[in-house]
N, C-alpha and C. Protein backbone atom coordinates (compact mmCIF):
# COMPACT_ATOMS: atom_id res chain seq x y z
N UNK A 1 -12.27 -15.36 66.37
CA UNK A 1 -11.27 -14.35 66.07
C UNK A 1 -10.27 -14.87 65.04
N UNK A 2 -9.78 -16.29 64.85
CA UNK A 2 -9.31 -16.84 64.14
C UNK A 2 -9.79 -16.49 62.65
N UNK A 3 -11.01 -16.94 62.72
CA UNK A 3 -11.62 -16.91 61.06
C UNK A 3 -11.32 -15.40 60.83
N UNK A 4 -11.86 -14.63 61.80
CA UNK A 4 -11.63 -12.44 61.09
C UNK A 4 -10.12 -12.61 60.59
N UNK A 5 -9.27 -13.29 61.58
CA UNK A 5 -7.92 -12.69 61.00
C UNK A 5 -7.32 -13.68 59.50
N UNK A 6 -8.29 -14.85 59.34
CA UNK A 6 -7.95 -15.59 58.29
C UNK A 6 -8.82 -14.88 57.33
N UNK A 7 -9.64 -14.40 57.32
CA UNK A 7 -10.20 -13.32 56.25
C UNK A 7 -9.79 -12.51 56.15
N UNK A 8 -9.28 -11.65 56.86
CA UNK A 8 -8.58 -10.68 56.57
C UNK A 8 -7.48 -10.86 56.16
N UNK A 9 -6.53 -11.62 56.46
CA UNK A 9 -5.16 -11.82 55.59
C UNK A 9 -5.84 -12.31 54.16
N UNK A 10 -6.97 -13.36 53.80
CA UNK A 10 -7.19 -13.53 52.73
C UNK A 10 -7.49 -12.26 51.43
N UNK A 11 -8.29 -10.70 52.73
CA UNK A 11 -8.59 -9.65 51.57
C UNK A 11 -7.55 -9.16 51.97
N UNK A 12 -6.85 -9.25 52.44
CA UNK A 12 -5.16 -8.53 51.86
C UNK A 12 -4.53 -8.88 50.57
N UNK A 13 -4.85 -9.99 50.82
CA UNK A 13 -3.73 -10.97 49.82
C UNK A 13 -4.73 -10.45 48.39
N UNK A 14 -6.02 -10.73 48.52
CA UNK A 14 -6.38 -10.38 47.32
C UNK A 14 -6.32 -8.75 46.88
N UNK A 15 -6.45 -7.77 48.15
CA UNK A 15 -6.38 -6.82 47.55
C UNK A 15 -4.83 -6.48 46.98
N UNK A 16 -3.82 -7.09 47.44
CA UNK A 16 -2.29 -6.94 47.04
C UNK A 16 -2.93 -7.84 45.49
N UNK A 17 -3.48 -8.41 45.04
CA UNK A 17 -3.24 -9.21 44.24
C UNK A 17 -3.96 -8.29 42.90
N UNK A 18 -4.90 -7.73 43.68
CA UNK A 18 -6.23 -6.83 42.70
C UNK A 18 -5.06 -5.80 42.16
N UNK A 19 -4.19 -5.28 43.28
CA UNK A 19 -3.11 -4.19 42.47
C UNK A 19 -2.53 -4.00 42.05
N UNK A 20 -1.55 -5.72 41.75
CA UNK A 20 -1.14 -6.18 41.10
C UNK A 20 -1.54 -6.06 39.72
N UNK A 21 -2.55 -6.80 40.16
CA UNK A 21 -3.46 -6.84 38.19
C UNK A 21 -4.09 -5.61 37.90
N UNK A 22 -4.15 -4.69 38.75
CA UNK A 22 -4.69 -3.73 38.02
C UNK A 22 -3.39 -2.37 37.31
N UNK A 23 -2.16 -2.36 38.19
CA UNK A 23 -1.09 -2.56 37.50
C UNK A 23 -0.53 -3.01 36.40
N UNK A 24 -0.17 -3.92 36.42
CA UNK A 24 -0.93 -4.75 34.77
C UNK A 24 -1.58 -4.62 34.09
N UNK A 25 -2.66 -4.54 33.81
CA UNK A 25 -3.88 -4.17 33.22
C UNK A 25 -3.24 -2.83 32.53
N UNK A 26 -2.55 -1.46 33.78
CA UNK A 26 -2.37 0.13 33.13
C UNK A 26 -1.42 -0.43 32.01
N UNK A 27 -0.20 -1.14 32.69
CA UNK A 27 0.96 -1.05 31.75
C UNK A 27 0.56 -1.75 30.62
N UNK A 28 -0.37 -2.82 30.24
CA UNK A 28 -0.47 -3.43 28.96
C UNK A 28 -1.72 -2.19 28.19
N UNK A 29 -2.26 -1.30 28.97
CA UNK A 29 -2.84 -0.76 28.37
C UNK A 29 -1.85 0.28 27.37
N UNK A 30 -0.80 0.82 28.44
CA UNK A 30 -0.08 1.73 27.63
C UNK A 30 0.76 1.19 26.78
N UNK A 31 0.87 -0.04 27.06
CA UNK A 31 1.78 -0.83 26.08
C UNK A 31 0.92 -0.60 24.43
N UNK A 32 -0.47 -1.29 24.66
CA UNK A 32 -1.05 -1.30 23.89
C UNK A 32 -1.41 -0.01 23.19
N UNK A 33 -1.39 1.23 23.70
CA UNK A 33 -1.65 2.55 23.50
C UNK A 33 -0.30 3.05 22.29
N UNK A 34 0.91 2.70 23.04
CA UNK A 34 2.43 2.89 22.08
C UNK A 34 1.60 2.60 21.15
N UNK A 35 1.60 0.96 20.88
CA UNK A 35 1.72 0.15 19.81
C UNK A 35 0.91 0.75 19.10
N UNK A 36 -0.57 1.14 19.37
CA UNK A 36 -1.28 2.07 18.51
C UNK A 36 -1.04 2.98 17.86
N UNK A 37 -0.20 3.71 18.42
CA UNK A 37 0.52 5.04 17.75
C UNK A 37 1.49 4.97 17.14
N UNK A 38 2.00 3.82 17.21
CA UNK A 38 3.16 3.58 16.22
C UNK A 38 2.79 3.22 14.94
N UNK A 39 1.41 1.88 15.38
CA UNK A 39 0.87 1.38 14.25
C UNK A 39 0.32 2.20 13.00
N UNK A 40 -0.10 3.66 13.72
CA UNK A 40 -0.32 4.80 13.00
C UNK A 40 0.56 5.67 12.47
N UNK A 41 1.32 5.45 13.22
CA UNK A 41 2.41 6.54 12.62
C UNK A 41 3.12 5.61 11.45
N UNK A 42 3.27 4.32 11.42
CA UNK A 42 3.35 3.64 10.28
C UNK A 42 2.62 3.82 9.39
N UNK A 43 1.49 3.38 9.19
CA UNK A 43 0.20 3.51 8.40
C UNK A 43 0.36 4.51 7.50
N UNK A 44 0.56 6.12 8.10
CA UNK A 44 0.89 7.13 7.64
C UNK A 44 2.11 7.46 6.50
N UNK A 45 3.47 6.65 7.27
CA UNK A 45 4.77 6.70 6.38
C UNK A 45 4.48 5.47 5.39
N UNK A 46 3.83 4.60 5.52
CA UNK A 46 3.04 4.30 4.54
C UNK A 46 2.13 4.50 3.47
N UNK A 47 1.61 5.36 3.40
CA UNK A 47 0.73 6.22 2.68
C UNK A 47 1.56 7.54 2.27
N UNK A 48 2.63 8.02 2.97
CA UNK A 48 3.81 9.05 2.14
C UNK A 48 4.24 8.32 0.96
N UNK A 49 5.10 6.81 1.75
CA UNK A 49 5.82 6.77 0.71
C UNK A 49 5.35 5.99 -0.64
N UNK A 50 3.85 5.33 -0.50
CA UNK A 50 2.92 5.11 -1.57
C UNK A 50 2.93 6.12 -2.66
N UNK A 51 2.91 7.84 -1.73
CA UNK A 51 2.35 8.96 -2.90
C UNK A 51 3.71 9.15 -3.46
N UNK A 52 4.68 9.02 -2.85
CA UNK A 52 6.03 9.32 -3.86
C UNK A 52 6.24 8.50 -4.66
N UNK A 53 6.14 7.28 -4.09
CA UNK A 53 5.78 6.06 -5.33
C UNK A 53 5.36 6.55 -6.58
N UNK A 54 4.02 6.55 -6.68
CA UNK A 54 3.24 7.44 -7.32
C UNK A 54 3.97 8.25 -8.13
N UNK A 55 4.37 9.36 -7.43
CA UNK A 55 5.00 10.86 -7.73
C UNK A 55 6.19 10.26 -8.80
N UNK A 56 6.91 9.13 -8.13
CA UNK A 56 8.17 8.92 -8.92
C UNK A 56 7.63 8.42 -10.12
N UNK A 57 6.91 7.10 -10.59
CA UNK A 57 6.53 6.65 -11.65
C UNK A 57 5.92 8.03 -12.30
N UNK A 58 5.10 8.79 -12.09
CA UNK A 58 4.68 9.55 -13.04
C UNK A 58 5.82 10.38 -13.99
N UNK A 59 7.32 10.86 -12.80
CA UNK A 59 8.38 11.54 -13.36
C UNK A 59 9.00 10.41 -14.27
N UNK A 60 8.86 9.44 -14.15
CA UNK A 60 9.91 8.53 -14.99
C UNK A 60 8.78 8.27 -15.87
N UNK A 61 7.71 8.13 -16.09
CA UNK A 61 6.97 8.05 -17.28
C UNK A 61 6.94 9.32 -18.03
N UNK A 62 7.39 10.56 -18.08
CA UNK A 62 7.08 11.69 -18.37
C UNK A 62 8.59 11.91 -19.00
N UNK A 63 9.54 11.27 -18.12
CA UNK A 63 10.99 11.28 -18.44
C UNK A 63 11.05 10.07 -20.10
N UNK A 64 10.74 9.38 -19.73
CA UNK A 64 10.43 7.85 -20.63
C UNK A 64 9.94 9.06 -21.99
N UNK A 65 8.80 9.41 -21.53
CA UNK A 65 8.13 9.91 -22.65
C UNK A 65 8.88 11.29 -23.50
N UNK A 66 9.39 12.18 -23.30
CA UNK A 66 10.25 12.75 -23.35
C UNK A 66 11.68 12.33 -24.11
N UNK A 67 11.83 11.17 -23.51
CA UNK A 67 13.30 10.54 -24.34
C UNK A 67 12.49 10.15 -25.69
N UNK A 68 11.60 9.50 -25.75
CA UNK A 68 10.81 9.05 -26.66
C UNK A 68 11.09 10.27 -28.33
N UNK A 69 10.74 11.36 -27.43
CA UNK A 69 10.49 12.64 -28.33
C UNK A 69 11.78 12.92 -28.76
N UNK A 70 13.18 12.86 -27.73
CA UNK A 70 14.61 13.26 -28.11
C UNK A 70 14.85 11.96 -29.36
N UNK A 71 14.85 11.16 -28.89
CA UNK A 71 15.07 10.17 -29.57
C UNK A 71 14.61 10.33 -31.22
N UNK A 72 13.48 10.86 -31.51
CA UNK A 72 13.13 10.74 -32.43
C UNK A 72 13.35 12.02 -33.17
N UNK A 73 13.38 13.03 -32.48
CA UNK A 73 14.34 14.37 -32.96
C UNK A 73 15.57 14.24 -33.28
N UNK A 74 16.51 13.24 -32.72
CA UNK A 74 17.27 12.64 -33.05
C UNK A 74 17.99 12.17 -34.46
N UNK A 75 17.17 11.04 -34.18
CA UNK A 75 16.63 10.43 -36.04
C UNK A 75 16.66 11.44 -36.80
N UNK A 76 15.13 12.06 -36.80
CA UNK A 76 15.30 13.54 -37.78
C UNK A 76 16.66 14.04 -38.20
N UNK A 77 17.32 14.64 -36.98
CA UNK A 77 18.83 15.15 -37.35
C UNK A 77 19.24 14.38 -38.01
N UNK A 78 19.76 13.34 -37.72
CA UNK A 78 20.55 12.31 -37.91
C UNK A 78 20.41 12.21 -39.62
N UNK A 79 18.87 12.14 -40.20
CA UNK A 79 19.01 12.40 -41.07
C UNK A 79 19.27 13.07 -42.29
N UNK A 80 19.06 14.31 -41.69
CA UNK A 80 19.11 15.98 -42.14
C UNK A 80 20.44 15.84 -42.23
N UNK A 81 21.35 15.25 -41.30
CA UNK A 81 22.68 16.14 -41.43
C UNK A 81 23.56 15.03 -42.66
N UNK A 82 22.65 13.68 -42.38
CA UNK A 82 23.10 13.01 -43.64
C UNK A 82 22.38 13.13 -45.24
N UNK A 83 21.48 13.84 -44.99
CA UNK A 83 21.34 14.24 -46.76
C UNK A 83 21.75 15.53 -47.21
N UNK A 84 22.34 16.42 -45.89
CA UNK A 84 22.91 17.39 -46.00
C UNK A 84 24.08 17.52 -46.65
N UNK A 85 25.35 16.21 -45.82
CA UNK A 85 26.71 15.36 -46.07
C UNK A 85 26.48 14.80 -47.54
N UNK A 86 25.17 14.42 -48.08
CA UNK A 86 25.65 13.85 -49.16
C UNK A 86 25.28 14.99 -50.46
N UNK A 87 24.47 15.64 -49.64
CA UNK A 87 24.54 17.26 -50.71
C UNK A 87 25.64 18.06 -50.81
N UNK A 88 26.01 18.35 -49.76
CA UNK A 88 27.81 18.63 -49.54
C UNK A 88 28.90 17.80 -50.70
N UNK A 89 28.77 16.71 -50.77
CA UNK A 89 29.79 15.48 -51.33
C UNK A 89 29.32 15.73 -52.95
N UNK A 90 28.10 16.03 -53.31
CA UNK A 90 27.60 16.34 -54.73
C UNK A 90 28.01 17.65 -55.33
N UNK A 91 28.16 18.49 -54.23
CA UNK A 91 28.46 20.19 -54.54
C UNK A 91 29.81 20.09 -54.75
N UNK A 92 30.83 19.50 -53.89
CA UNK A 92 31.91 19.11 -54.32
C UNK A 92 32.27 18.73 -55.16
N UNK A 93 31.88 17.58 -55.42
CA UNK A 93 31.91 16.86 -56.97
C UNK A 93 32.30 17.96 -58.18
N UNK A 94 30.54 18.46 -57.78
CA UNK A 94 30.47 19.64 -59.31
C UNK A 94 31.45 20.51 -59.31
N UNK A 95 31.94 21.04 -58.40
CA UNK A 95 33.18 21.64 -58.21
C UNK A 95 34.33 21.44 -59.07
N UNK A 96 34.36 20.00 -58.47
CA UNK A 96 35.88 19.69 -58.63
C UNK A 96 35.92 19.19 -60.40
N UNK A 97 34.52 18.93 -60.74
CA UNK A 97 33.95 18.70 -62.47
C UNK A 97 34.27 20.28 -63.16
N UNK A 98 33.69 21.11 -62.66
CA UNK A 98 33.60 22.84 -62.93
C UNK A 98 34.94 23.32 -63.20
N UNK A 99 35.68 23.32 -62.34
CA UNK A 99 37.34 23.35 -62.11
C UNK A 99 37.85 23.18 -63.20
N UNK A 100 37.27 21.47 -63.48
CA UNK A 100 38.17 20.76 -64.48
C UNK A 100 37.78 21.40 -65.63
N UNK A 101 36.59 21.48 -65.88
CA UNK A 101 36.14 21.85 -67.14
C UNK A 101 36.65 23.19 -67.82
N UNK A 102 36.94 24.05 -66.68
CA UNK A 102 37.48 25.56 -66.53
C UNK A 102 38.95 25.46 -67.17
N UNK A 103 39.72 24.56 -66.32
CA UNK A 103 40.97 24.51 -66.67
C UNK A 103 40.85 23.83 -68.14
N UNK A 104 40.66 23.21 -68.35
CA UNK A 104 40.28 22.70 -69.96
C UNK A 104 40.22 23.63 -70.93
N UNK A 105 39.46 23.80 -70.50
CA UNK A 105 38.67 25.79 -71.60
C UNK A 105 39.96 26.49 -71.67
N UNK A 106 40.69 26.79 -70.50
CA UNK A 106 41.47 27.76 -70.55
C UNK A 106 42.60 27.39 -71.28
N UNK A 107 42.87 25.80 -71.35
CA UNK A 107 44.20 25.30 -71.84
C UNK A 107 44.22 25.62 -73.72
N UNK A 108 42.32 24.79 -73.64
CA UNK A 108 42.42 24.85 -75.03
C UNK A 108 42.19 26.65 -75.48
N UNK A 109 41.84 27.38 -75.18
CA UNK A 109 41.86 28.77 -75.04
C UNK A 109 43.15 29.34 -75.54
N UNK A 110 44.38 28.67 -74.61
CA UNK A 110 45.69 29.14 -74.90
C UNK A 110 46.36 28.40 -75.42
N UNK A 111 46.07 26.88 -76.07
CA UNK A 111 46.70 26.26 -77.14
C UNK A 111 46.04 26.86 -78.44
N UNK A 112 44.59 27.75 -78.90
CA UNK A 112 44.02 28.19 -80.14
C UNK A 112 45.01 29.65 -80.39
């Protein structure tokens, strides 16, 4: 009767011990289950913020490219309005030559 009750406290002990670990076992499973879903749900905001990546370089290359074009429309003006300024500064000139020449005429006009 000795040995039944020393076996039997022994499958106690192990079955307290089996439920233990099988306890264990759930919670590292769900542990492990989170971690999965997180690991995914990373993965994912990973792969968003890759495509905006993406998304952004293409706007700043398009932006880049674009300035490229102002820039050089730019120039253009830049030059236009300076051979414009120095067509302006020539028309003047003749002007202020025309004027003179006018008043001349008229002097000698009214000294004849």
């Amino acid at each position: 009767k000795a040995e039944l009750a020393k076996c039997e406290k022994i499958k106690k002990e192990l079955e307290e011990q089996n439920v233990v670990l099988l306890q264990q076992k759930n919670d590292m499973f769900l542990t492990l289950q989170a971690e999965q879903d997180s690991m995914g749900d990373a993965e994912e905001r990973i792969q968003q913020l890759l495509q905006q990546k993406a998304d952004f370089e293409e706007q700043m290359k398009e932006i880049e490219d674009r300035l490229g074009e102002e820039e050089g429309t730019s120039e253009e003006l830049e030059s236009a309005k300076k051979k414009l300024e120095d067509e302006c500064d020539s028309l003047k000139t003749d002007i202020d030559d025309l004027t003179l020449n006018l008043q001349k005429a008229e002097q000698d006009k009214q000294s004849k």
